[in-house]
N, C-alpha and C. Protein backbone atom coordinates (compact mmCIF):
# COMPACT_ATOMS: atom_id res chain seq x y z
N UNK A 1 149.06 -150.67 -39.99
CA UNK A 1 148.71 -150.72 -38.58
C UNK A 1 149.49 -149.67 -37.78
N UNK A 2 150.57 -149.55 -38.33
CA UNK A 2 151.33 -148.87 -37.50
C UNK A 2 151.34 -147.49 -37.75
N UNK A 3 150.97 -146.77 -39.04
CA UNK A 3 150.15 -145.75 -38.97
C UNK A 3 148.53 -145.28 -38.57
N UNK A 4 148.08 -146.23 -38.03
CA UNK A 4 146.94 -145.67 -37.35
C UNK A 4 147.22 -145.36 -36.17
N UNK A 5 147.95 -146.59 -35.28
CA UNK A 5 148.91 -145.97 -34.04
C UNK A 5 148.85 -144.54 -34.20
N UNK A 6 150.30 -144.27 -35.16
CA UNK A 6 150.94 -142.81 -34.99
C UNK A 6 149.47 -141.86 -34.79
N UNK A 7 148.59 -142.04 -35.61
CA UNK A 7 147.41 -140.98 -36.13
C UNK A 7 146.73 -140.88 -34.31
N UNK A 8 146.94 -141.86 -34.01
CA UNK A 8 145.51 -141.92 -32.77
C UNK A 8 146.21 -141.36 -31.66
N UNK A 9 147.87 -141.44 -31.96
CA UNK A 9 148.70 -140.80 -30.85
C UNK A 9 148.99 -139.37 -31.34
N UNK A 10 148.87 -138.69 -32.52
CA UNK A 10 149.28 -137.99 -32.99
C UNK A 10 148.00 -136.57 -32.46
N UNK A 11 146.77 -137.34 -32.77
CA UNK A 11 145.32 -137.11 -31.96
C UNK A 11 145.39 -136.52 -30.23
N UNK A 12 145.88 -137.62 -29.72
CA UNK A 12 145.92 -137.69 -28.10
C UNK A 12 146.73 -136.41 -27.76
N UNK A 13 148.42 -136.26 -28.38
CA UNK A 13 148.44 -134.82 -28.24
C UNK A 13 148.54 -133.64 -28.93
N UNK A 14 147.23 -133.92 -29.71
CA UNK A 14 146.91 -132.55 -30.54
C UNK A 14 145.29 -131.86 -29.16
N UNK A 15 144.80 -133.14 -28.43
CA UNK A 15 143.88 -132.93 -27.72
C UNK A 15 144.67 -132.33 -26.10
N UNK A 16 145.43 -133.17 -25.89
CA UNK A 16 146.51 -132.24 -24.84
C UNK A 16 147.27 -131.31 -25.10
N UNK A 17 147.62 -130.92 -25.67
CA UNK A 17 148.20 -129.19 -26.53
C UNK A 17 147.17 -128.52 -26.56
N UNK A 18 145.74 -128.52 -26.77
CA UNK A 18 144.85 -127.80 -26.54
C UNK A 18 144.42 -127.42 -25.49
N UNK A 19 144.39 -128.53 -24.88
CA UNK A 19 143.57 -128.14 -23.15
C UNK A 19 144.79 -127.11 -22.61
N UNK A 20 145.95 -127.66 -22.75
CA UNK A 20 146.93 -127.13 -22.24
C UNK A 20 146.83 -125.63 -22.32
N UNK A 21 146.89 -125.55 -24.18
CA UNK A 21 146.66 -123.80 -24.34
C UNK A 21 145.35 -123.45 -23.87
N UNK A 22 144.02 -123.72 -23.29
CA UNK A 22 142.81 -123.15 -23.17
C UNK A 22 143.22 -122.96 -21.88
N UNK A 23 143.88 -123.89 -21.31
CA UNK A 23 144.28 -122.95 -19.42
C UNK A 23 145.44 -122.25 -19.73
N UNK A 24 146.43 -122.09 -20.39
CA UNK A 24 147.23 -120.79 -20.26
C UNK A 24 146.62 -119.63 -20.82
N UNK A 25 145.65 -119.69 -21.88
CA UNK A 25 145.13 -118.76 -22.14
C UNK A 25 143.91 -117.77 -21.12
N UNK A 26 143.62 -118.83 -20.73
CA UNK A 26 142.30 -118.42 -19.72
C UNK A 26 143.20 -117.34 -18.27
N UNK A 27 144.57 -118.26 -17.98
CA UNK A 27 145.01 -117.56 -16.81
C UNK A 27 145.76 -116.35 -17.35
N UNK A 28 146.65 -116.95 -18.53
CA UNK A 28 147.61 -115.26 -19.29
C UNK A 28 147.27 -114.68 -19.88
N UNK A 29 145.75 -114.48 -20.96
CA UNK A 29 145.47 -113.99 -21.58
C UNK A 29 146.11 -114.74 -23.03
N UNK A 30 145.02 -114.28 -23.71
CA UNK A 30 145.55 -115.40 -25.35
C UNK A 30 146.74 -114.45 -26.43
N UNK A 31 147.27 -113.24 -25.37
CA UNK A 31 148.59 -112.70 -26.43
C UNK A 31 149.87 -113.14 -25.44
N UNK A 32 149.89 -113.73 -24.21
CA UNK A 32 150.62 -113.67 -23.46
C UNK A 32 151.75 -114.93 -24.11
N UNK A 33 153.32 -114.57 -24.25
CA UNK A 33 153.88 -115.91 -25.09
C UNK A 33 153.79 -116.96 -25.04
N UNK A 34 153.75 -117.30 -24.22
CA UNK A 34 153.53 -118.96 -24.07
C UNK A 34 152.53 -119.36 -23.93
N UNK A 35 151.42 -118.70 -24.57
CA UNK A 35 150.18 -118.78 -25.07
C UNK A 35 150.31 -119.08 -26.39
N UNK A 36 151.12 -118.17 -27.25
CA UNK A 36 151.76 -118.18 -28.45
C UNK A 36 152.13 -119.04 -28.77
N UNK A 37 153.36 -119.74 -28.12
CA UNK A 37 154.47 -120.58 -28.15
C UNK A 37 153.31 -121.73 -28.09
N UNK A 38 152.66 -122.16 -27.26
CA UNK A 38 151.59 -123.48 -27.33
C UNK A 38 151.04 -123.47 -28.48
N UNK A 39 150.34 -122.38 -28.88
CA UNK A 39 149.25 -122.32 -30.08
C UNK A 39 149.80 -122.68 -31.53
N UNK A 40 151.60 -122.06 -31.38
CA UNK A 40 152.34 -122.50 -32.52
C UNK A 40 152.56 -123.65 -32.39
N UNK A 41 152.88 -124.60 -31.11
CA UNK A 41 153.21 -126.27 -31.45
C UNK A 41 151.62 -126.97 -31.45
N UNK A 42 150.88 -126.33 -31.25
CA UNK A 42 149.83 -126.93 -31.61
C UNK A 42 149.64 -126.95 -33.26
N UNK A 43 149.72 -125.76 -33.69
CA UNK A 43 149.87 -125.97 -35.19
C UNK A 43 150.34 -126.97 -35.62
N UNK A 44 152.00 -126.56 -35.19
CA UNK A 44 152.88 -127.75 -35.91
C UNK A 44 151.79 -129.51 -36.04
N UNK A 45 151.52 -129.33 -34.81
CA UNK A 45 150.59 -131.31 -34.74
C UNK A 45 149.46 -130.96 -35.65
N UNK A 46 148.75 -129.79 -35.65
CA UNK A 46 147.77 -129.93 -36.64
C UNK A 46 148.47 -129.88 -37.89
N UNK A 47 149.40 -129.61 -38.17
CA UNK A 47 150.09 -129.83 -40.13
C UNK A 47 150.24 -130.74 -39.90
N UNK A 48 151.01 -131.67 -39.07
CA UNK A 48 151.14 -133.34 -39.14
C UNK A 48 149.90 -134.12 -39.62
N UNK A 49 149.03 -133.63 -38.70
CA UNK A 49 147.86 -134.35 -39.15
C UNK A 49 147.27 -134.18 -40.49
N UNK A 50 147.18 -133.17 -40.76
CA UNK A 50 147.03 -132.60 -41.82
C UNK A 50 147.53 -132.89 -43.33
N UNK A 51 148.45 -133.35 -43.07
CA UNK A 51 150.00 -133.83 -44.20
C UNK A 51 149.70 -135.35 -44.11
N UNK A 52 149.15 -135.62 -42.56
CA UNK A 52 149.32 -137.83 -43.19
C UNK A 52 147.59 -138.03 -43.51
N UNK A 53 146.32 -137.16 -43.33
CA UNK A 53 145.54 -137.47 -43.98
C UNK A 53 145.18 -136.99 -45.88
N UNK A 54 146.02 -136.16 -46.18
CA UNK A 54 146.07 -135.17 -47.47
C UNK A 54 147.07 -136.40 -48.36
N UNK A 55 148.14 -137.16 -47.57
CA UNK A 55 148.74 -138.25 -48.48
C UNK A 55 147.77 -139.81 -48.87
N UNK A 56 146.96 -139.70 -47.12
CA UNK A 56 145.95 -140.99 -47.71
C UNK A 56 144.80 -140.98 -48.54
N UNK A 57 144.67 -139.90 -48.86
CA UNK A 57 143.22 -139.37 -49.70
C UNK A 57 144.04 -139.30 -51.23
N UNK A 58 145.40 -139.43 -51.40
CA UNK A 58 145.45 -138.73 -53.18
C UNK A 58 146.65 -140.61 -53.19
């Protein structure tokens, strides 16, 4: 139970890290750093996600 929690919160801000980067990108341009800097912690949540569905599948 308590990993679906994490997953559905883990979700919520992988979906707010995005919006976030689609308006810094839109206003700084998508090389501007902290365009960067978002797009890399967005990664990071997408390997999370990535890593706890790749352990429930094997």
């Amino acid at each position: 139970m308590a990993k679906k929690y994490y997953i559905k919160q883990l979700l919520l801000l992988i979906a707010i890290k995005k919006q976030e980067m689609y308006k810094k990108a839109k206003q700084l341009g998508y090389t501007h750093p902290c365009v960067v800097a978002c797009s890399q912690e967005l990664d990071q949540l997408l390997n999370k996600y990535q890593n706890i569905n790749s352990v429930a599948l094997n």
